[in-house]
N, C-alpha and C. Protein backbone atom coordinates (compact mmCIF):
# COMPACT_ATOMS: atom_id res chain seq x y z
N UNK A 1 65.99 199.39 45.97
CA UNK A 1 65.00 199.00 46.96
C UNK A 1 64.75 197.50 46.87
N UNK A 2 64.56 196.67 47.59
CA UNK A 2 64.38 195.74 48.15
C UNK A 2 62.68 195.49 47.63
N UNK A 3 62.32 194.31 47.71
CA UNK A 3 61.21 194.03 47.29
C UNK A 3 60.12 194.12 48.81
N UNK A 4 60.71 194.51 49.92
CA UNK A 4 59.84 194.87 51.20
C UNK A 4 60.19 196.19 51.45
N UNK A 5 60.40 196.89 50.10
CA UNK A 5 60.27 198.64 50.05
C UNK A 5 61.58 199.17 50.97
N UNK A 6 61.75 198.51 51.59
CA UNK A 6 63.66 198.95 51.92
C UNK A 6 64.65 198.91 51.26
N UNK A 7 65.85 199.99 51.35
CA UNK A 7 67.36 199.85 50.98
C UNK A 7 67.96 199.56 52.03
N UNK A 8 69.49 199.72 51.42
CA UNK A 8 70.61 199.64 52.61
C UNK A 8 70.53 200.83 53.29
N UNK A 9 69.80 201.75 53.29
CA UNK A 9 69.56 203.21 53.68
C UNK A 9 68.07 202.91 55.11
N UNK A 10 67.72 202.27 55.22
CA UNK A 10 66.50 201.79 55.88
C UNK A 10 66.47 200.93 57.01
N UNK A 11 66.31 200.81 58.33
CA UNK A 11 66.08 200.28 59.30
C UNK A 11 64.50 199.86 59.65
N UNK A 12 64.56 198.21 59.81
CA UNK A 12 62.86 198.07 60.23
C UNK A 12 62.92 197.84 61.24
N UNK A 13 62.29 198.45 62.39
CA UNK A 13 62.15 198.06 63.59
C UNK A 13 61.19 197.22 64.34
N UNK A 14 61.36 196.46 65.44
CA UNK A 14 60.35 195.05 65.31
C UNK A 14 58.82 196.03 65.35
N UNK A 15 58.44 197.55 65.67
CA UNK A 15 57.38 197.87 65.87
C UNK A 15 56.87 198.06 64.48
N UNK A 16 57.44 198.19 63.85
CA UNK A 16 57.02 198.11 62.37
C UNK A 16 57.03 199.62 61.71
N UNK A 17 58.10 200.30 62.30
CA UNK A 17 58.38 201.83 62.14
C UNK A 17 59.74 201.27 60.93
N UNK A 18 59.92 202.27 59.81
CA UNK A 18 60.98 202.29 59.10
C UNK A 18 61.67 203.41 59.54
N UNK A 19 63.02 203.50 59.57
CA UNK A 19 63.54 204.21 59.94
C UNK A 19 65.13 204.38 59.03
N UNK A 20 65.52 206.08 58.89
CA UNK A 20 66.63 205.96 58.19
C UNK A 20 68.09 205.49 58.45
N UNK A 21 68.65 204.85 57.86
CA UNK A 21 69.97 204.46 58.06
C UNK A 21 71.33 205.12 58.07
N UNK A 22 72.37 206.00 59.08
CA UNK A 22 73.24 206.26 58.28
C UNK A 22 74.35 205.41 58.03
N UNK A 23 74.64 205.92 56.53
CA UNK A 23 75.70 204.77 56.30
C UNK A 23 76.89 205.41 56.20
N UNK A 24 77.28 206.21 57.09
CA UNK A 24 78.68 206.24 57.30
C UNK A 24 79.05 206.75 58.83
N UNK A 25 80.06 206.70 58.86
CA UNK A 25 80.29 207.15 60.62
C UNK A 25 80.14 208.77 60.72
N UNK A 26 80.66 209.75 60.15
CA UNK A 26 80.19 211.14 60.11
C UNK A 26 78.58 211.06 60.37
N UNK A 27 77.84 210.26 59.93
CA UNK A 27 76.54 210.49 60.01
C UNK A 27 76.07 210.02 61.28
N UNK A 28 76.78 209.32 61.78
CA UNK A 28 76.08 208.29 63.31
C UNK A 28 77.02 209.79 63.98
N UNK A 29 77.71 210.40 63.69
CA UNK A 29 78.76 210.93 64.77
C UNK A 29 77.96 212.41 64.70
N UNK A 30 76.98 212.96 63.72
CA UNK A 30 76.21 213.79 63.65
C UNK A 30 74.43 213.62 65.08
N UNK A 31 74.58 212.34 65.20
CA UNK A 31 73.00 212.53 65.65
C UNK A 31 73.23 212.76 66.91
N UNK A 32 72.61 213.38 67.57
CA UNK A 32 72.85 213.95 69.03
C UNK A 32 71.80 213.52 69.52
N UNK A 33 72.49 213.05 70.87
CA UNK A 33 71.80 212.69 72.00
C UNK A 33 70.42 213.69 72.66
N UNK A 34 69.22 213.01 72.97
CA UNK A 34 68.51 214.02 73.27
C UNK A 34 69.21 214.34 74.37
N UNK A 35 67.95 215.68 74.76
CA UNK A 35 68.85 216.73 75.52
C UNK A 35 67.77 216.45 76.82
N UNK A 36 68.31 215.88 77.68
CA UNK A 36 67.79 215.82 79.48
C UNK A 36 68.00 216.57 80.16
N UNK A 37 66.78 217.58 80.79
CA UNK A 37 67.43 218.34 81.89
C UNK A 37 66.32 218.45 82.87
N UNK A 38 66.61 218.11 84.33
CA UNK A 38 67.94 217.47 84.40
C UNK A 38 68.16 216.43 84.37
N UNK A 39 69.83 216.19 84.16
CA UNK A 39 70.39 214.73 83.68
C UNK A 39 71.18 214.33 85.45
N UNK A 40 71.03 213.03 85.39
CA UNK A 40 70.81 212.80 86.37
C UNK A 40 72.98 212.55 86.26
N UNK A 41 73.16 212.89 87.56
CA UNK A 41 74.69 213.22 87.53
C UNK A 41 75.93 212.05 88.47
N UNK A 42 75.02 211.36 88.86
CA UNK A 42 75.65 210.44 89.56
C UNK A 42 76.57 208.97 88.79
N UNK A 43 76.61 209.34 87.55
CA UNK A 43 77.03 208.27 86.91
C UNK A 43 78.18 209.09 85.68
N UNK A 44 78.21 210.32 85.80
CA UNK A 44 79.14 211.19 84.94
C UNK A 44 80.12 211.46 85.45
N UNK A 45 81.50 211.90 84.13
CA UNK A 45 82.91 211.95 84.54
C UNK A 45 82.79 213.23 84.48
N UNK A 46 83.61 213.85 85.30
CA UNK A 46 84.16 215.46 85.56
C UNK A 46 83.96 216.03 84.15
N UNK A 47 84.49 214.85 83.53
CA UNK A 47 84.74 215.54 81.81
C UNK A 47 83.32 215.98 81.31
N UNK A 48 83.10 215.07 81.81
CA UNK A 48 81.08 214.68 81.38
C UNK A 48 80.19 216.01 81.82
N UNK A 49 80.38 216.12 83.12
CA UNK A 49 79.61 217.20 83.85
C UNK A 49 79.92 218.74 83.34
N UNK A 50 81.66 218.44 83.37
CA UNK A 50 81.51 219.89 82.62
C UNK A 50 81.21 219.90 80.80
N UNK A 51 81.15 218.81 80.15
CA UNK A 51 80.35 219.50 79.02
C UNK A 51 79.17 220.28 79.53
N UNK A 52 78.25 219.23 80.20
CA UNK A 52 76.80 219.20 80.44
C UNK A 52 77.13 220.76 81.12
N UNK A 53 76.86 221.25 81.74
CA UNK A 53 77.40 222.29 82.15
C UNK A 53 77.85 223.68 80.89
N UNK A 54 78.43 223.25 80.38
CA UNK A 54 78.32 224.43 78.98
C UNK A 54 77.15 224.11 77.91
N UNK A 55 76.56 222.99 78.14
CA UNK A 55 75.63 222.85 77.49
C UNK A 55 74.26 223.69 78.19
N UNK A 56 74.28 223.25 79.60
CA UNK A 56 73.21 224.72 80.02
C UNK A 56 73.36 225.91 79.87
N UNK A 57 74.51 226.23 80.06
CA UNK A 57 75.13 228.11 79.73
C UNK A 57 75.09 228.06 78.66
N UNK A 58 75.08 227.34 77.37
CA UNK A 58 74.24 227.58 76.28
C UNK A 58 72.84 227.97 76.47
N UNK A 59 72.41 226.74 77.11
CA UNK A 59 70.57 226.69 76.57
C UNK A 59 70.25 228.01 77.67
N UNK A 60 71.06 228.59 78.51
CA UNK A 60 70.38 229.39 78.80
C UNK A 60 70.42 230.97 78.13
N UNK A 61 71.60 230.93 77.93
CA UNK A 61 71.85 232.00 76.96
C UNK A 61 71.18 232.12 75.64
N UNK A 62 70.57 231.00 74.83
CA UNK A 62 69.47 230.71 74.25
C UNK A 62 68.10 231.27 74.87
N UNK A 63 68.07 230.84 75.80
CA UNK A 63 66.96 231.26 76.43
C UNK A 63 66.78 232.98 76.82
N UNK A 64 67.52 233.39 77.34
CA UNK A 64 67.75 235.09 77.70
C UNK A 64 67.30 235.61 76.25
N UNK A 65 68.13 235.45 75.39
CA UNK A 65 68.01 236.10 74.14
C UNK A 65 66.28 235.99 73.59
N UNK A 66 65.74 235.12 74.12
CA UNK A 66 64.56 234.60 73.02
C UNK A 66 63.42 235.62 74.21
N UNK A 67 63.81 235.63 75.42
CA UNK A 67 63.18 236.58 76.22
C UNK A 67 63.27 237.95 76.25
N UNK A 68 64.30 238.76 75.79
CA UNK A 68 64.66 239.46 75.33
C UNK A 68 63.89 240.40 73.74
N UNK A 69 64.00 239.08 73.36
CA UNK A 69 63.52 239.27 71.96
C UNK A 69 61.86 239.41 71.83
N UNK A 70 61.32 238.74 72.48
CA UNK A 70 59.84 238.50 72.83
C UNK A 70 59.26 240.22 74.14
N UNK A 71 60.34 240.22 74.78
CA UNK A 71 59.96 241.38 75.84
C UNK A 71 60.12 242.81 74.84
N UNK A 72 60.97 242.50 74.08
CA UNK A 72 61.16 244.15 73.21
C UNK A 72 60.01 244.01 72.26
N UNK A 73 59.36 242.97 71.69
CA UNK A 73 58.07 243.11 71.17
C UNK A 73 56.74 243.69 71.82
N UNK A 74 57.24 243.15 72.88
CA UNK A 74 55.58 243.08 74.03
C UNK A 74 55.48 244.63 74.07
N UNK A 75 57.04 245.57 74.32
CA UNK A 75 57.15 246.47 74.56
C UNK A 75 56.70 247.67 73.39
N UNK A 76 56.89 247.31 72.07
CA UNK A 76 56.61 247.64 71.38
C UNK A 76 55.13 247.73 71.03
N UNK A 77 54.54 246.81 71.20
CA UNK A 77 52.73 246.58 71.27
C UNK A 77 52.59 247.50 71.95
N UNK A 78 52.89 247.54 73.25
CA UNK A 78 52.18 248.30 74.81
C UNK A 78 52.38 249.65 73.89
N UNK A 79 53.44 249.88 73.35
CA UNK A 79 53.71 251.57 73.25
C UNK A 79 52.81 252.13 71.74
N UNK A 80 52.54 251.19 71.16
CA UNK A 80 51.90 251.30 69.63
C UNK A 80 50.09 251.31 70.42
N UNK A 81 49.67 250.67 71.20
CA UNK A 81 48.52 250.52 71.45
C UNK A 81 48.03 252.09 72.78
N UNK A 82 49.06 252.77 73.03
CA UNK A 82 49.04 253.82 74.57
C UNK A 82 47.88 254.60 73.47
């Protein structure tokens, strides 16, 4: 550590937030982009759109399941409480 409480592991930003550093490329190649929806499409390659595109048929299939999962509870209450 550095005598202003930072390492080479540490980013100061001019707002005065510390922030972590990665120090290798696996680690920058790990952080993902937040997730916009919707993302605005007029500036994306075919390639682009169809990730984005399996990325919703994910999040929605995420989504079904968690409704699913929540509706067989509800269902379960209603029938425990008759």
């Amino acid at each position: 550590m550095t005598k202003r409480g930072m390492d080479r592991f540490t980013i100061a930003r001019s707002d005065g937030v510390h922030m972590a550093r990665p120090d290798d490329e696996e680690e920058i190649a790990k952080v993902k982009r937040p997730r916009e929806f919707p993302r605005a499409l007029d500036d994306l390659s075919i390639a682009a759109m169809e990730e984005y595109r399996a990325e919703l048929a994910a999040e929605d299939v995420r989504v079904r399941a968690e409704i699913d999962k929540r509706g067989g509870a509800k269902a379960k209450a209603e029938a425990f409480f008759k």
